[in-house]
C-alpha atoms as a PDB file:
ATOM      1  CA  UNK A   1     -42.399 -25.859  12.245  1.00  0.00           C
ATOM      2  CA  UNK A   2     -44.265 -29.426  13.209  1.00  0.00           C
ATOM      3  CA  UNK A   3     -45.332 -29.839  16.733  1.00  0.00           C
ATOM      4  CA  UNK A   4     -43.045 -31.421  18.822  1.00  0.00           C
ATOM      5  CA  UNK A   5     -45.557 -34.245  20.478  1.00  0.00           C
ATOM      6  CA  UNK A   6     -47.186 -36.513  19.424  1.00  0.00           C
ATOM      7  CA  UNK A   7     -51.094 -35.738  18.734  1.00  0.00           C
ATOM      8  CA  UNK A   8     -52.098 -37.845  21.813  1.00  0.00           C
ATOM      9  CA  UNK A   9     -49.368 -35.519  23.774  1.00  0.00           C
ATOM     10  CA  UNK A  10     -50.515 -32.449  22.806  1.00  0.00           C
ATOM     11  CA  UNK A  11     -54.205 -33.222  23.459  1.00  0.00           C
ATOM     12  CA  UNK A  12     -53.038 -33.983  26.835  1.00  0.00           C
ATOM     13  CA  UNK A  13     -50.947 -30.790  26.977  1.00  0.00           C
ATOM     14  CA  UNK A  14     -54.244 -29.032  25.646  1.00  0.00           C
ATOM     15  CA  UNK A  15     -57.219 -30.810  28.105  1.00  0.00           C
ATOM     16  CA  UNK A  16     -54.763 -29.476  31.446  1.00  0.00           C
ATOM     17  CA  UNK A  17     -55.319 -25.520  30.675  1.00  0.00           C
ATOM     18  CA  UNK A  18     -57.683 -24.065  32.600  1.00  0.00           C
ATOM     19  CA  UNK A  19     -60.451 -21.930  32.124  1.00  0.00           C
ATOM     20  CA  UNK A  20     -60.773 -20.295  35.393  1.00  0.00           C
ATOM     21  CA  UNK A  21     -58.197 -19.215  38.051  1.00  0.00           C
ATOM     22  CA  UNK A  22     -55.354 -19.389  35.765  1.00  0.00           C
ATOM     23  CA  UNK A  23     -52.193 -16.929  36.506  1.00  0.00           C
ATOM     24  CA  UNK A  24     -53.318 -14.187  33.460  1.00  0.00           C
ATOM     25  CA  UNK A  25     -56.547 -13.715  36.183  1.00  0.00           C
ATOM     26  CA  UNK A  26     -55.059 -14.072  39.171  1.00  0.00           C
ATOM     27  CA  UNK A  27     -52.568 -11.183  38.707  1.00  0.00           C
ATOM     28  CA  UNK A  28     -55.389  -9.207  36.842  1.00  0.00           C
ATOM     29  CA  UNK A  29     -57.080  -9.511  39.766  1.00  0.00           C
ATOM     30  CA  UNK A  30     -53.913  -8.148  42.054  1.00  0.00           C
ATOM     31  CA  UNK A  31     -54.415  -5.474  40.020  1.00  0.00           C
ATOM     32  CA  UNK A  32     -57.699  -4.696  40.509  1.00  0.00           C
ATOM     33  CA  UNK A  33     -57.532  -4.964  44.234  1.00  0.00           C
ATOM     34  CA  UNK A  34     -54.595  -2.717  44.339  1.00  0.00           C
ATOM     35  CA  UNK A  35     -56.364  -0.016  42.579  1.00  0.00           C
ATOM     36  CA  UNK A  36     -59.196  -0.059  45.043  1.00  0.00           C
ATOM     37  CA  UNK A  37     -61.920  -1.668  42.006  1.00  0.00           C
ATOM     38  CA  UNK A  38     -64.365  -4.156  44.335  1.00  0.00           C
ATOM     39  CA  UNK A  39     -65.441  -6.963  42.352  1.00  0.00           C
ATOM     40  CA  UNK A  40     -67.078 -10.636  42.099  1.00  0.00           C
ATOM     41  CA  UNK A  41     -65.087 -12.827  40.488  1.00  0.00           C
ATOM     42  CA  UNK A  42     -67.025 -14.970  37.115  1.00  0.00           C
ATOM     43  CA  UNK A  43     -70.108 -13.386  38.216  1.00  0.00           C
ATOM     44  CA  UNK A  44     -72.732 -16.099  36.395  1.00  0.00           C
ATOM     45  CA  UNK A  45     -75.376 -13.715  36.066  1.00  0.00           C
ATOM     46  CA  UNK A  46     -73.218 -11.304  33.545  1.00  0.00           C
ATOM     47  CA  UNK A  47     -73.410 -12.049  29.798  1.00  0.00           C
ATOM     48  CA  UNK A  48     -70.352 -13.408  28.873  1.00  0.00           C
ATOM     49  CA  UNK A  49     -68.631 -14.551  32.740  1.00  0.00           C
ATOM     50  CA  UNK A  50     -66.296 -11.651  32.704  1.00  0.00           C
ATOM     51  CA  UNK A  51     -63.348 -12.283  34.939  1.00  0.00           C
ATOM     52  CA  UNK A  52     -64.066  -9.699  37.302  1.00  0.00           C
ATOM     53  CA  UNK A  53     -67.275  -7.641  37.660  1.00  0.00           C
ATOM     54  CA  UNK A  54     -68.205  -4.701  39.875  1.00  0.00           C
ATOM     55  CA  UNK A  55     -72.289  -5.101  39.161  1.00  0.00           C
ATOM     56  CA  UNK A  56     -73.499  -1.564  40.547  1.00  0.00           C
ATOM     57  CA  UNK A  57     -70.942   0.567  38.548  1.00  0.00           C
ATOM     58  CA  UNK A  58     -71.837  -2.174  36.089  1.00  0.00           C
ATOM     59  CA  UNK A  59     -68.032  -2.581  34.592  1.00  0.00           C
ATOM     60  CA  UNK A  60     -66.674  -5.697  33.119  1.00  0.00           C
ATOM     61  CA  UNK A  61     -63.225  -7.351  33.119  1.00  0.00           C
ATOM     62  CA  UNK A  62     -61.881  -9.550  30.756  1.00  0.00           C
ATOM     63  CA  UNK A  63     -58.352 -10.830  31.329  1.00  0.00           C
ATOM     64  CA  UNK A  64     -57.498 -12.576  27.454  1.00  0.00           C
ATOM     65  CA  UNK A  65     -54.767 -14.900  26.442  1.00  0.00           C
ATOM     66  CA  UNK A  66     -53.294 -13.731  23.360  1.00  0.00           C
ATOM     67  CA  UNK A  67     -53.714 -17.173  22.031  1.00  0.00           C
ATOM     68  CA  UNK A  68     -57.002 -18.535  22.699  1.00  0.00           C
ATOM     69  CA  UNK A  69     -58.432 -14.786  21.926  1.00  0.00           C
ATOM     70  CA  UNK A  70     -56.484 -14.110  18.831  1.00  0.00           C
ATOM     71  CA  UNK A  71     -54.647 -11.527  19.277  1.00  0.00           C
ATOM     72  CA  UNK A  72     -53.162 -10.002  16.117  1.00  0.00           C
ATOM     73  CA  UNK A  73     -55.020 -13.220  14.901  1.00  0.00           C
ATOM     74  CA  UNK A  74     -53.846 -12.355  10.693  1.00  0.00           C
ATOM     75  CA  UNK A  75     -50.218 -12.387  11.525  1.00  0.00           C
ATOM     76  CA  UNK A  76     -50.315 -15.105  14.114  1.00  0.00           C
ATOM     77  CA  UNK A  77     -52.813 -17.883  12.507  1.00  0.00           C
ATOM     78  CA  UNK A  78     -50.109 -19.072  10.339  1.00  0.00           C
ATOM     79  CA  UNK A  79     -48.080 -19.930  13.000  1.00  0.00           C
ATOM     80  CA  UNK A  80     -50.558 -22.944  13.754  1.00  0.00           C
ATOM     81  CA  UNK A  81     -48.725 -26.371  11.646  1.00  0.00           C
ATOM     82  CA  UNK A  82     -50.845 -28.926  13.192  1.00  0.00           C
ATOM     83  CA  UNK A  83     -54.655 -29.679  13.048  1.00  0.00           C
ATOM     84  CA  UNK A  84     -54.828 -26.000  11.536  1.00  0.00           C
ATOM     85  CA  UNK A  85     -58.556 -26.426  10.683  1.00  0.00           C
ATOM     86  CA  UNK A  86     -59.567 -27.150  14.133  1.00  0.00           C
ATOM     87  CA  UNK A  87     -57.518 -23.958  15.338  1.00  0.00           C
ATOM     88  CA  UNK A  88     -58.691 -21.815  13.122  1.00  0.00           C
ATOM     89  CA  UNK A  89     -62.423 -22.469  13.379  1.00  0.00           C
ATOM     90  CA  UNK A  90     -61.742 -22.411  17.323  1.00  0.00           C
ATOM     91  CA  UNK A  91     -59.947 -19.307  17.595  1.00  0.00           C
ATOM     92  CA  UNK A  92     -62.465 -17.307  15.208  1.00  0.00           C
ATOM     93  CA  UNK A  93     -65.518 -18.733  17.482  1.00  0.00           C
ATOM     94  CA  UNK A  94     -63.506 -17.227  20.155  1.00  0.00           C
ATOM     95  CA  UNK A  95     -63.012 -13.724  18.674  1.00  0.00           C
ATOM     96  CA  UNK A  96     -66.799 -13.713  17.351  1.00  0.00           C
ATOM     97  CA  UNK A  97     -67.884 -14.798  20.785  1.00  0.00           C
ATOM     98  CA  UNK A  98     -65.751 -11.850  22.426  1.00  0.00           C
ATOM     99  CA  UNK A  99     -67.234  -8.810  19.597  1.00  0.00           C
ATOM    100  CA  UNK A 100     -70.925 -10.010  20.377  1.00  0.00           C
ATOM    101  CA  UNK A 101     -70.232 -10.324  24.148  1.00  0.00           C
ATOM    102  CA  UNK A 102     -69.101  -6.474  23.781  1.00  0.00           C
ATOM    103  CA  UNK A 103     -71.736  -5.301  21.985  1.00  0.00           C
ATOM    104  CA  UNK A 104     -74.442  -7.109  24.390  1.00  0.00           C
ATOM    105  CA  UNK A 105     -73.140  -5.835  27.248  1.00  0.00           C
ATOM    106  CA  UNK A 106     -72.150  -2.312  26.062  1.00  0.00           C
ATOM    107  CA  UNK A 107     -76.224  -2.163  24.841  1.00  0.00           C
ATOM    108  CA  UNK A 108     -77.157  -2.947  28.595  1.00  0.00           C
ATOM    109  CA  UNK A 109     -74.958  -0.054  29.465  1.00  0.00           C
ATOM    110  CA  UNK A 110     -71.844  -1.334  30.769  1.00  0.00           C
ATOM    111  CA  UNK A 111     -68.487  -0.924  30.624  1.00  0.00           C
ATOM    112  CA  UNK A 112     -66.347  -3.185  28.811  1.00  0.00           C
ATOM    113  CA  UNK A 113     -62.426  -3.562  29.570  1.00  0.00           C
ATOM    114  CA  UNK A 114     -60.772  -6.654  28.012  1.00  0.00           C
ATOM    115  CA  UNK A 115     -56.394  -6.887  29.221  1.00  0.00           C
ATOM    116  CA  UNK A 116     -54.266  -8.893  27.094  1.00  0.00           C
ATOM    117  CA  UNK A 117     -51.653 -11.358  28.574  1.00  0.00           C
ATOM    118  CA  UNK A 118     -49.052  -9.407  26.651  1.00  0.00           C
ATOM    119  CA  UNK A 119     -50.600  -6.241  28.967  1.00  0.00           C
ATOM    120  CA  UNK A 120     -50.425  -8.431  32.400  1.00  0.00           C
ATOM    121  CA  UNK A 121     -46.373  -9.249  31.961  1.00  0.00           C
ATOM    122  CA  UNK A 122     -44.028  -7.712  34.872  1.00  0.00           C
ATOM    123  CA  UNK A 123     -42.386  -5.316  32.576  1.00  0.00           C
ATOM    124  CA  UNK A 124     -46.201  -3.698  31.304  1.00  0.00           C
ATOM    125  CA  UNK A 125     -47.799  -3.749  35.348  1.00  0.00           C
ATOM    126  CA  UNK A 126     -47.312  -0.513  36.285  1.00  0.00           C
ATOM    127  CA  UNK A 127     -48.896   1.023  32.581  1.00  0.00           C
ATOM    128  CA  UNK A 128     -51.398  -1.146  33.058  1.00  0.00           C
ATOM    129  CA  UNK A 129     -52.241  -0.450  36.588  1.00  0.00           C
ATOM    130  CA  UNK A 130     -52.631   2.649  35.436  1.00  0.00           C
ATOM    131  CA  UNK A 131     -55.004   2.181  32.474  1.00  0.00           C
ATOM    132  CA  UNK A 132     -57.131   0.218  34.775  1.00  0.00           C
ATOM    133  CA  UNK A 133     -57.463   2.750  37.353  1.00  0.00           C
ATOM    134  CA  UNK A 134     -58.428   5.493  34.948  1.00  0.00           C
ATOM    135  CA  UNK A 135     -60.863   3.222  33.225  1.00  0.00           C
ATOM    136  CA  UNK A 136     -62.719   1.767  36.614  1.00  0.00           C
ATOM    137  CA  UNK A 137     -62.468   5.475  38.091  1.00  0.00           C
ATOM    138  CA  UNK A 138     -64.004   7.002  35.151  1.00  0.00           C
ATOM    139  CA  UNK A 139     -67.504   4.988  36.497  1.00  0.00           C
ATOM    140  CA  UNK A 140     -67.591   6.115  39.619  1.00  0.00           C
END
């Protein structure tokens, strides 16, 4: 299927998404609070700006978009019809990025929880709510 804007639209769609406070965090974070886990959110001093952070139990929290982390990345990367080497490269950065983020942190002897949107919708809250609070309690 070809994109339905123009290339000049669709960078414009693109350049608006945000990075930071977007709705995926945000109700990850409702989460959190509602389970009792204190944390700093984007701590800048923790490899790899994890979402949430709770430094002296030293767990991290990753809240992922399915797209721009590549979530069931074979199936889904030939889905992309337009600009498809850009994509490509850019996802795959992304998932390398993620792996060695996990591995340096996990070496320094945290915790590592990553939630995909797919997790975060209202139909999955309450499983998920649950998963987190077993996985933050289990550092206490």
């Amino acid at each position: 299927m070809a994109d339905i804007f123009s290339r000049k639209k669709r960078s414009k769609i693109m350049s608006q998404i945000k990075s930071r406070g977007t709705g995926l965090e945000e109700k990850g974070w409702i989460i959190l609070k509602k389970i009792g886990f204190r944390f700093i959110k984007h701590p800048k001093d923790v490899i790899g700006h994890p979402d949430a952070a709770n430094k002296t139990k030293k767990t991290a929290v990753f809240f992922d978009s399915e797209f721009w982390h590549g979530y069931r990345w074979e199936k889904t990367k030939k889905d992309i019809k337009s600009n498809k080497k850009f994509w490509h490269r850019k996802i795959e950065q992304n998932i390398k990025r993620d792996k060695t983020v996990n591995k340096s942190l996990k070496r320094l002897g945290w915790k590592v929880i990553r939630v995909r949107e797919k997790e975060l919708s209202n139909k999955n809250l309450e499983k998920t709510s649950r998963r987190l609070m077993k996985l933050t309690e289990a550092r206490k």
